[in-house]
Protein backbone atom coordinates (compact mmCIF):
# COMPACT_ATOMS: atom_id res chain seq x y z
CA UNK A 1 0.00 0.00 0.00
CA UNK A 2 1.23 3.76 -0.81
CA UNK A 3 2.21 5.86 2.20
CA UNK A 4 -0.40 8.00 1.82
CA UNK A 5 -2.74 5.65 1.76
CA UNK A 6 -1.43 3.75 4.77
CA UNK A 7 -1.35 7.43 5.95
CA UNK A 8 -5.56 8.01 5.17
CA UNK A 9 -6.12 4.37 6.86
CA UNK A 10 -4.68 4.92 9.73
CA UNK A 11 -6.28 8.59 9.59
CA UNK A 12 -9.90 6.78 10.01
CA UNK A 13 -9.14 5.42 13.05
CA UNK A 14 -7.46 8.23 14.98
CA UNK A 15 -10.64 10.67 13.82
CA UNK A 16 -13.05 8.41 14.90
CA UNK A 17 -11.13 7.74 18.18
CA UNK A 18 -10.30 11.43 19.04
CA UNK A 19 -14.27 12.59 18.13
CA UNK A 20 -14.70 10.58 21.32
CA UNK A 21 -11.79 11.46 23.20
CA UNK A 22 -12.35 15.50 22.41
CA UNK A 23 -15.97 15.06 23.25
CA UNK A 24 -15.76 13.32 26.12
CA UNK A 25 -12.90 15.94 26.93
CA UNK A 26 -14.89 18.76 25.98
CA UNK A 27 -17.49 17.48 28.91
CA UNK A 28 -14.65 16.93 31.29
CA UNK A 29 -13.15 20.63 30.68
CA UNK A 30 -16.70 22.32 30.83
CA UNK A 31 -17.60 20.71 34.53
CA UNK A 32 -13.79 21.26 36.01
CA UNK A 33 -14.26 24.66 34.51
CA UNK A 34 -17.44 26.03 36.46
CA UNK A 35 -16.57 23.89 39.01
CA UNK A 36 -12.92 26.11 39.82
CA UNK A 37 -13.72 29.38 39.18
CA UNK A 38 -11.34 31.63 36.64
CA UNK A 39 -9.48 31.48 40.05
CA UNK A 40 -8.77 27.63 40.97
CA UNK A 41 -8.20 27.33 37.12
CA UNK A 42 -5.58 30.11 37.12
CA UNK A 43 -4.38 28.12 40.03
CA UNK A 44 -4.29 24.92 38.57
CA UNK A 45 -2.48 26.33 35.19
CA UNK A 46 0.13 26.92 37.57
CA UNK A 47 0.44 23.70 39.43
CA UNK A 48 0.32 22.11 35.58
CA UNK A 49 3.66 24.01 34.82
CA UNK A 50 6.12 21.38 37.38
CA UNK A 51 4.85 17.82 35.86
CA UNK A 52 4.84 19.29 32.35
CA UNK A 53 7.87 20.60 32.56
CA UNK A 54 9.41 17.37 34.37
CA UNK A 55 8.06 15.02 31.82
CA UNK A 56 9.98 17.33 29.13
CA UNK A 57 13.29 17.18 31.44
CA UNK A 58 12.34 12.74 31.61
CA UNK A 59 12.31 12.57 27.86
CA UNK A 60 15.92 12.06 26.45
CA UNK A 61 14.39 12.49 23.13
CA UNK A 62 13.13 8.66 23.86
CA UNK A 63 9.79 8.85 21.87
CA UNK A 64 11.36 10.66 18.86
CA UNK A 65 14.24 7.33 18.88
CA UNK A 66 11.21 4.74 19.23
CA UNK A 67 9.09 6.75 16.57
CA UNK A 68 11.85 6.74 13.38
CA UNK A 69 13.98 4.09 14.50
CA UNK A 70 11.64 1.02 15.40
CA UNK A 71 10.18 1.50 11.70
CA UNK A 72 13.29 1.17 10.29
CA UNK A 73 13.85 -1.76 12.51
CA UNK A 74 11.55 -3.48 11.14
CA UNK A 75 11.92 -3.31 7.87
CA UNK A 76 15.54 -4.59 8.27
CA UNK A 77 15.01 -7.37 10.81
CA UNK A 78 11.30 -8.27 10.22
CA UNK A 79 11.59 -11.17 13.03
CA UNK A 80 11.11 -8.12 15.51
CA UNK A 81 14.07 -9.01 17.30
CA UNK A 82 15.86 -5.97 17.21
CA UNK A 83 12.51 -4.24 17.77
CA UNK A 84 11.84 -5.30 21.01
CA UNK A 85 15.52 -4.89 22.12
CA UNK A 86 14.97 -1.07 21.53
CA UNK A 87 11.06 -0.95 22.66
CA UNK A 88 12.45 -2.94 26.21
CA UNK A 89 15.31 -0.82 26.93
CA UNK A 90 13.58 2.53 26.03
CA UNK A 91 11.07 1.90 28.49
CA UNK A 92 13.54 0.54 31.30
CA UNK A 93 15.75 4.30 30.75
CA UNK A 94 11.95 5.86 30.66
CA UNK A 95 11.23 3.68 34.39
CA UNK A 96 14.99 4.82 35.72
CA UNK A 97 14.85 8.34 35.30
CA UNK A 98 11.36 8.49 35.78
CA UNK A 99 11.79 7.62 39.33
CA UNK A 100 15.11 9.81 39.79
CA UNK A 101 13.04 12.90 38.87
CA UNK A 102 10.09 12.27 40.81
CA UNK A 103 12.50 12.37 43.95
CA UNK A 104 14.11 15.33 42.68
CA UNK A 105 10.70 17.19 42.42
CA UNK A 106 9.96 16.36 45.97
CA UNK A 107 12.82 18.64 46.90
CA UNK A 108 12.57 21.57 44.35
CA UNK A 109 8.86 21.96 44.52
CA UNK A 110 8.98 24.26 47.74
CA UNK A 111 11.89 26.37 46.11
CA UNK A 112 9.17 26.95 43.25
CA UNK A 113 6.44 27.83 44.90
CA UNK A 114 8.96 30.48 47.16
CA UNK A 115 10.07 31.63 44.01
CA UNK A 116 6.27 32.72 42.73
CA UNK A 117 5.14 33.36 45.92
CA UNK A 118 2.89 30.82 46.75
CA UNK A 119 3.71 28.62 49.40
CA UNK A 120 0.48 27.95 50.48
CA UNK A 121 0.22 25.45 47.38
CA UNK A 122 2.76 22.85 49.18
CA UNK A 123 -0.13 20.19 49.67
CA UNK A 124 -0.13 19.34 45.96
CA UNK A 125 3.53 18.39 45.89
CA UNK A 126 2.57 14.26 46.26
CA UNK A 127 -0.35 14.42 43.56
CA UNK A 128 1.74 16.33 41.01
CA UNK A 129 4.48 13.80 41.27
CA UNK A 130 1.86 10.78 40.72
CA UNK A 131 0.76 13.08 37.79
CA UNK A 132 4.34 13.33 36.02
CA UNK A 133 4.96 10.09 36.60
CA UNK A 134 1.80 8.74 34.82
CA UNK A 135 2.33 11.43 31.76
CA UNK A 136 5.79 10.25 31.51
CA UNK A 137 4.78 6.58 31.23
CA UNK A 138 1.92 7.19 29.17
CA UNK A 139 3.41 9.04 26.75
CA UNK A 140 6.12 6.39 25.71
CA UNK A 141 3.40 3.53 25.34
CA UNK A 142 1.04 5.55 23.21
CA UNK A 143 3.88 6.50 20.93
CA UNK A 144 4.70 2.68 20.69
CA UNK A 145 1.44 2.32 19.24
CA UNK A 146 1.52 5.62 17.05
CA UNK A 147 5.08 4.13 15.54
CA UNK A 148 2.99 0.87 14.99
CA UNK A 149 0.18 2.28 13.52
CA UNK A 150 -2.42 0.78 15.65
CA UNK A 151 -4.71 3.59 16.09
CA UNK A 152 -7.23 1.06 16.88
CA UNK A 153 -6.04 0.64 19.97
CA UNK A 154 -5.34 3.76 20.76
CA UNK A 155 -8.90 5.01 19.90
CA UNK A 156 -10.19 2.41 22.60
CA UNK A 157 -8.45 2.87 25.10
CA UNK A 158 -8.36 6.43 25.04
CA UNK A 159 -12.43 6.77 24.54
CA UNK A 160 -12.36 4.33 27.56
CA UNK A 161 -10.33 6.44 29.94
CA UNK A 162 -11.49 9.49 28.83
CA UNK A 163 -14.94 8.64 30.05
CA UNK A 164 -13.38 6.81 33.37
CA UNK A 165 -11.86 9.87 34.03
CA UNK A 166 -14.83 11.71 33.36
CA UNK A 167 -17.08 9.87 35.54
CA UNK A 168 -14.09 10.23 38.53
CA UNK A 169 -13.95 13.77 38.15
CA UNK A 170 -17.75 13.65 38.87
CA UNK A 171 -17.34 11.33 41.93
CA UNK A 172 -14.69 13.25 43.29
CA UNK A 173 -16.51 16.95 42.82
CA UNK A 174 -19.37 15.62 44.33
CA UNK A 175 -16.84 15.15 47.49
CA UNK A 176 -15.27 18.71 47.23
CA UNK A 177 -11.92 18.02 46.39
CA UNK A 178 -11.05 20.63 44.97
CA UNK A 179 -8.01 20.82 42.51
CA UNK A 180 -7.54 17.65 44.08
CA UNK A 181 -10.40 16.27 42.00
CA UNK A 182 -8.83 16.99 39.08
CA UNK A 183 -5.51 15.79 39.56
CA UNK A 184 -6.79 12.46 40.99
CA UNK A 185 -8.97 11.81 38.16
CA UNK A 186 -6.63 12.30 35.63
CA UNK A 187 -4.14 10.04 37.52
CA UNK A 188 -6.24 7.20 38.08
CA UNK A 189 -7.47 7.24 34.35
CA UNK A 190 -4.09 7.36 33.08
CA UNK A 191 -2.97 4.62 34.70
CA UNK A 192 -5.79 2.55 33.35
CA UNK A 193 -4.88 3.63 30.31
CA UNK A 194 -0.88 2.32 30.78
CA UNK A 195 -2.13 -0.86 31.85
CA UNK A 196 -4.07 -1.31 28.46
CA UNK A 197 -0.97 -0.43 26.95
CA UNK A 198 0.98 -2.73 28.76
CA UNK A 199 -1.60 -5.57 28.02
CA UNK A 200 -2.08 -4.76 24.33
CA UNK A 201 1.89 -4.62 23.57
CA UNK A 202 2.88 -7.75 25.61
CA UNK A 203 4.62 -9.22 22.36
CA UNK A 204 7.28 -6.29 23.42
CA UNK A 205 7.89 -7.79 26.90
CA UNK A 206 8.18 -11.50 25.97
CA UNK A 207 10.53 -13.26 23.08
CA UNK A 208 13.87 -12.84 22.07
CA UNK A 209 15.25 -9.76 22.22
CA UNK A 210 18.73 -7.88 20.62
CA UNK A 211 20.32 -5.28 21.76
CA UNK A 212 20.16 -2.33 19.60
CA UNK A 213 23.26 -0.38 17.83
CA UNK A 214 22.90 3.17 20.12
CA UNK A 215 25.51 5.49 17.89
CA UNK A 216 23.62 6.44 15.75
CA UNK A 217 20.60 6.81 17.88
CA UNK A 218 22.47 9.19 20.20
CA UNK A 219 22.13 12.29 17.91
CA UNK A 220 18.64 12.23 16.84
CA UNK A 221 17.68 11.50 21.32
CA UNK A 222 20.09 14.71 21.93
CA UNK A 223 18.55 16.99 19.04
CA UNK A 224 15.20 16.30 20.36
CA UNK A 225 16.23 16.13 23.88
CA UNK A 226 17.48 19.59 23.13
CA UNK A 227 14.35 20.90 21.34
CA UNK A 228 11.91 19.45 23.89
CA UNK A 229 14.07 21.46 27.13
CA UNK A 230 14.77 24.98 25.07
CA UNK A 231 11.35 24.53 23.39
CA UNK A 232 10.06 24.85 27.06
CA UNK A 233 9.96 28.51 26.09
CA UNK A 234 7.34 28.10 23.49
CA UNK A 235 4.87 26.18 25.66
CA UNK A 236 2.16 27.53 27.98
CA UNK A 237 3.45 26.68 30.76
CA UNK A 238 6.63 29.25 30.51
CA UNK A 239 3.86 31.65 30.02
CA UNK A 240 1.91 31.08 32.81
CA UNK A 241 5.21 30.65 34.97
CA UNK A 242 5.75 33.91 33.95
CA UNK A 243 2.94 35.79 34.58
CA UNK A 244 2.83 34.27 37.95
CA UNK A 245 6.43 35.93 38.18
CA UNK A 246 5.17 39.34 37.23
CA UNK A 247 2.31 38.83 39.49
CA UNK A 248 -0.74 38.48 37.34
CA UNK A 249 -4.23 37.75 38.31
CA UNK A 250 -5.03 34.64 38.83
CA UNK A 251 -8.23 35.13 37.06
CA UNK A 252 -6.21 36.61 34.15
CA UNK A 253 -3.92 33.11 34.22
CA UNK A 254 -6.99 30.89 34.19
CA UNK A 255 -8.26 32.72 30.78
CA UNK A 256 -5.39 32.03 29.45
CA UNK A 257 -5.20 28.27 30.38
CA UNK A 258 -8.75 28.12 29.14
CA UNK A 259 -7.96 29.74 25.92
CA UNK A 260 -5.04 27.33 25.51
CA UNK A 261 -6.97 24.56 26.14
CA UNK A 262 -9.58 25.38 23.76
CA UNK A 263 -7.48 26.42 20.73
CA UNK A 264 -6.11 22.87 21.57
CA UNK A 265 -9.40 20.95 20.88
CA UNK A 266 -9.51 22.89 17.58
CA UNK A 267 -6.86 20.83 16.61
CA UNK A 268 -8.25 17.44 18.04
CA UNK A 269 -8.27 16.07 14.00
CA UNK A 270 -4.61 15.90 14.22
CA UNK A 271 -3.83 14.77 16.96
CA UNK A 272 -1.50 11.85 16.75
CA UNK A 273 -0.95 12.42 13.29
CA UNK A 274 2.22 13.85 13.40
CA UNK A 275 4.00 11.28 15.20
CA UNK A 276 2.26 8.80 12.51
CA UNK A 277 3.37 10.48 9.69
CA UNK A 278 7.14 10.91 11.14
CA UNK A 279 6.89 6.71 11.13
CA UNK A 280 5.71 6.98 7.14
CA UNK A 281 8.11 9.91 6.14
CA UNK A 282 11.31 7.47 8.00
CA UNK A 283 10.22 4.57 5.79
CA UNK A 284 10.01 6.09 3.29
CA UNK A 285 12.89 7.80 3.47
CA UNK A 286 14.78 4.71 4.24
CA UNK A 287 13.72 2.98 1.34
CA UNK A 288 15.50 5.72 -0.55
CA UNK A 289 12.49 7.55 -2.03
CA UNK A 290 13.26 11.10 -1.57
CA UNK A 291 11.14 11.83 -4.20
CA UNK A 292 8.42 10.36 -2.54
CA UNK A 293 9.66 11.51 0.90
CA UNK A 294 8.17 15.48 -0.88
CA UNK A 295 5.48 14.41 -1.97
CA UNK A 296 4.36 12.69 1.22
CA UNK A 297 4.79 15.49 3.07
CA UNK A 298 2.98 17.46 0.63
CA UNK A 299 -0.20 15.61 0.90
CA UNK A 300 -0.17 15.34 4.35
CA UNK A 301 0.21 18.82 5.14
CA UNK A 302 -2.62 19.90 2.54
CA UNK A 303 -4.86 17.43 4.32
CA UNK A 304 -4.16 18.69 7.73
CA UNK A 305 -5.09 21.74 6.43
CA UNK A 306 -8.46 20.55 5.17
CA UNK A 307 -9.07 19.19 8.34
CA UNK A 308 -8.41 22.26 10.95
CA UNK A 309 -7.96 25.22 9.37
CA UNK A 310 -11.96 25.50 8.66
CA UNK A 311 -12.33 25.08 13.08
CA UNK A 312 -9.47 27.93 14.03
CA UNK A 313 -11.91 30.18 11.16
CA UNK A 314 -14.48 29.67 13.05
CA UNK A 315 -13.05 30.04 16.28
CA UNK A 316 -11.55 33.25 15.51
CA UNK A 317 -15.07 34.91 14.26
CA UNK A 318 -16.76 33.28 17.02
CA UNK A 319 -14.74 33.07 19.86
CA UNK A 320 -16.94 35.39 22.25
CA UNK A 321 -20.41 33.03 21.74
CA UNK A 322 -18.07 30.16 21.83
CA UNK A 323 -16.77 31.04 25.14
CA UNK A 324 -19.79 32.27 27.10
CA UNK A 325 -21.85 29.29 25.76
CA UNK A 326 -19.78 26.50 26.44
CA UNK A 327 -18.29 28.18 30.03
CA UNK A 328 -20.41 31.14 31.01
CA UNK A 329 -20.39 34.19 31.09
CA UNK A 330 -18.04 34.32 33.84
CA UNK A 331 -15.27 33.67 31.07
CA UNK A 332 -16.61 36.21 28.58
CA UNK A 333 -13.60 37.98 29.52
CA UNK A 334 -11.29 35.43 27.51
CA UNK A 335 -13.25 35.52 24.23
CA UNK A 336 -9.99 37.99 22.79
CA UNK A 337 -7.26 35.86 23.86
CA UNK A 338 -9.27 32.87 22.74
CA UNK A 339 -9.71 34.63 19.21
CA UNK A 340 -6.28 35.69 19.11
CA UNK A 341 -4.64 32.34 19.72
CA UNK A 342 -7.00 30.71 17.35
CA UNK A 343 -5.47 33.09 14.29
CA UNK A 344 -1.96 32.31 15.26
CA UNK A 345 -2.66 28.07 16.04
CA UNK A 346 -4.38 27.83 12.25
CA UNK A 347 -1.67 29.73 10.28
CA UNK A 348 0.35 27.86 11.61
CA UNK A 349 -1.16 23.94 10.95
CA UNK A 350 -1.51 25.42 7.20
CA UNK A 351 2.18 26.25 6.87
CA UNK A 352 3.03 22.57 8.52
CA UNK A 353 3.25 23.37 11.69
CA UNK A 354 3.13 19.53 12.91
CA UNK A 355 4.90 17.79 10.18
CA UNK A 356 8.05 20.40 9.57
CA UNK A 357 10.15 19.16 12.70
CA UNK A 358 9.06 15.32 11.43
CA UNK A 359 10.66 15.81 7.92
CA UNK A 360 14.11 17.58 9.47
CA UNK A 361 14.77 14.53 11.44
CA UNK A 362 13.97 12.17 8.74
CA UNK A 363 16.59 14.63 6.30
CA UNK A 364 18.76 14.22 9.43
CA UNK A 365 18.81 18.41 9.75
CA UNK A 366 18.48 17.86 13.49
CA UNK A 367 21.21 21.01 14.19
CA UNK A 368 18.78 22.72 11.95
CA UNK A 369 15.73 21.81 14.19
CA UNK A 370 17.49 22.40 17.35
CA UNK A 371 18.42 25.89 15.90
CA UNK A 372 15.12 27.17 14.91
CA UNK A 373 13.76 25.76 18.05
CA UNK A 374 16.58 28.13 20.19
CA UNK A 375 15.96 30.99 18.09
CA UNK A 376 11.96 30.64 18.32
CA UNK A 377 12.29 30.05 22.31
CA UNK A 378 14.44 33.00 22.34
CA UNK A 379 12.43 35.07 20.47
CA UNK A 380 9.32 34.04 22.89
CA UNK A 381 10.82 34.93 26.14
CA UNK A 382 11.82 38.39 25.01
CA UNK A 383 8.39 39.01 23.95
CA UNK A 384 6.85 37.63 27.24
CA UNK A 385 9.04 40.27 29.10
CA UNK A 386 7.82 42.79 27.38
CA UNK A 387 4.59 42.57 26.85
CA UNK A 388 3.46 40.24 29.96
CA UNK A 389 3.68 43.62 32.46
CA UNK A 390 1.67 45.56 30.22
CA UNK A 391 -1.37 42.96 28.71
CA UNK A 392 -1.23 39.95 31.27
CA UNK A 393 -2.49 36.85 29.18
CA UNK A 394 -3.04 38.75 25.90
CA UNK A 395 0.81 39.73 25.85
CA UNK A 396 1.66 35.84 26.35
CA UNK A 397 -0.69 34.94 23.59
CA UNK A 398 0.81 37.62 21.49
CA UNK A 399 4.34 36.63 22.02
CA UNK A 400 3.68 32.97 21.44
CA UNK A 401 1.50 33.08 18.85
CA UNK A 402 4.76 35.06 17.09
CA UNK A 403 7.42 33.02 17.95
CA UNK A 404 5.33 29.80 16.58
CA UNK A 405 4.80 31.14 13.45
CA UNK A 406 8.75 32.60 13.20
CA UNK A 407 9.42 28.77 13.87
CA UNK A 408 7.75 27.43 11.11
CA UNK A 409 8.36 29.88 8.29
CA UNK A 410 12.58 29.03 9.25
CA UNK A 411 12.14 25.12 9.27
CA UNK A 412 10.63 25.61 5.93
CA UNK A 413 12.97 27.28 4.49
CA UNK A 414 15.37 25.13 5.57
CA UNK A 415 13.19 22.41 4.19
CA UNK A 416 12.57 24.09 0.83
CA UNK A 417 16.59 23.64 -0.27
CA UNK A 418 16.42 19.47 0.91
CA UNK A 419 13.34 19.09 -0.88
CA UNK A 420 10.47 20.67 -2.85
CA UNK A 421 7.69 21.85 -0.72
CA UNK A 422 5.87 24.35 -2.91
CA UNK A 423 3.03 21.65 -3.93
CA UNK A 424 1.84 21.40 -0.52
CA UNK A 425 0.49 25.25 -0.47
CA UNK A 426 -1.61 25.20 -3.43
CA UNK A 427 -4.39 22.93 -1.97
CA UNK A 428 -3.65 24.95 1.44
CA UNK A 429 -4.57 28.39 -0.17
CA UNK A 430 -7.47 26.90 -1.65
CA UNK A 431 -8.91 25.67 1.39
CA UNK A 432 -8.49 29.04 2.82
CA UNK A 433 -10.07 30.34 0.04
């Protein structure tokens, strides 16, 4: 079968399995939204910011190895033996330093709160280390079964735990648990969800096993070891870190989580996609069709397009009703930085957004990635400085929304001398159109 075919196959599946997930989601955020307040949600953004950032610090690049290296794997040893060598030892590293940074969070979280002056937040310290831990472990199963293509079962499983956690957050609400509610419910679903994994992959865990060659596996883990720690500065959570740090509302840091959040849905359609179509582009690429390697990349970005860029449209025009009749009108107030975020989020899924970082590795232009990545991170936290004091969330959204965009239009031009990339925006601008 073609690769874009294989690519549209698998695409059924992780639709169909994240229409569930998002609308089960969309139910979860709505009821742990009126249930906070804008002022438990601000507060919650902020817990969000140590497990995020500690599953970025946990990942060695690790998923980014499993996701163009198993492929390739397999098509030169297909007895899987030299698969499950690399599957087995990637998650052993993933269980190792998993547990060495949970015990270093134990210690720093204090010296964090001190630093953004809320101590009183302590209390959380044990749930947020259960919630890194399962994010962390989660996050290298389900790109196991991304690299395999078996959106099947991730469409199950997810839909499954998305609703268990759904139904917990309900149970646990009904008890007044506060944040706590959240956090638990998340944590207990999640681990559901690892067990599935653990069930569903079991061929990994039992047979004969090689060990892997690691050279030339060690640059590809660093470069995207490297882009996932100074990429920090292009994710939320350095936002909301720093408005904490220049003392903004808490109100004002839950409209931007929920406007965050949101603009995320939007993009529900793709999500998984890109770590499926880094799996086609490497084996393709290793089949030596760099020919085809363009033109894959072509047709998947000008169907991601198709897909999304109709929902940020809407979003943008909308984003006031949206707000107010999804969350209240207690929100209203985030209906600009909601708009705002959704214009920046769909230019950049039409330019390739999700698929440009993908087709560097497979090129092997990781310096190139980790460069654009620096300059874009950069480029974000100068911004935030500047225009955090003065506008609060709207500054961060501003500065983001930027830097995102800068990082995209570099990578493709970088891309544009390895390979031809000017098919893709045809379809793109007519979709706009």
């Amino acid at each position: 079968m073609a690769p874009f075919r294989r690519f549209i196959a698998n695409v059924s599946w992780t639709v169909l399995g994240k229409i569930c997930v998002q609308g089960v989601l969309f139910f979860l955020s709505i009821l742990l939204t009126r249930y906070l307040g804008k002022e438990r949600l601000g507060i919650y953004a902020t817990l969000l910011v140590i497990p995020v950032f500690a599953r970025l610090v946990n990942s060695f690049g690790l998923e980014t190895v499993l996701n163009k290296r198993l492929p390739q794997l397999n098509v030169d040893d297909p007895s899987g033996v030299r698969g499950r060598g690399l599957v087995r030892r990637l998650v052993l590293w993933r269980l190792l330093t998993g547990a060495g940074i949970a015990l270093l969070l134990y210690g720093f979280f204090p010296m964090y709160l001190h630093f953004i002056s809320l101590p009183g937040l302590l209390e959380y310290r044990g749930a947020l280390i259960l919630y890194f831990l399962a994010i962390t472990v989660d996050s290298l199963l389900s790109t196991l079964f991304m690299t395999l293509l078996r959106f099947r079962v991730i469409a199950v499983s997810e839909t499954l735990c998305a609703g268990l956690n759904l139904v917990l957050l309900g149970v646990f609400i009904w008890a007044d648990w506060g944040i706590f509610a959240v956090l638990y419910a998340y944590i207990i679903s999640a681990g559901v969800n690892i067990v599935i994994y653990l069930v569903c992959s079991r061929d990994f865990w039992t047979g004969p096993a090689a060990a892997p060659e690691w050279r030339e596996m060690k640059p590809l883990a660093a470069a995207s070891y490297g882009i996932s720690i100074l990429g920090f500065g292009l994710m939320a959570q350095s936002d909301v870190f720093l408005m904490n740090y220049f003392g903004v509302d808490s109100g004002d840091v839950g409209y931007y989580h929920l406007s965050t959040g949101l603009v995320g849905m939007m993009g529900f359609l793709l999500a998984g996609v890109a770590p499926m179509a880094l799996s086609l582009f490497s084996e393709t690429f290793s089949v030596g069709q760099e020919r085809g390697l363009s033109r894959l990349w072509c047709e998947v970005v000008g169907f991601a397009s198709f897909l999304t860029a109709p929902i940020y449209v809407f979003g943008f025009f909308h984003a006031e009703s949206l707000i107010t009749f999804i969350y209240g009108g207690e929100f209203g107030g985030a209906a600009a930085v909601l708009a705002v975020f959704a214009l920046f989020s769909g230019c950049q899924t039409v330019l390739g957004y999700n698929f440009s970082v993908s087709a560097l590795f497979v090129l092997d232009r990781q310096r190139a990635a980790v460069r654009t990545t620096v300059e874009s991170a950069a480029l974000n936290v100068i911004l935030d400085l500047f225009l955090i004091p003065p506008l609060g969330a709207m500054g961060a959204v501003a500065a983001t929304g930027s830097s995102l965009v800068y990082l995209v239009v570099r990578q493709l031009l970088i891309l544009n001398r390895e390979m031809d990339i000017r098919p893709a925006f045809g379809p793109v601008s007519r979709c706009l159109l």
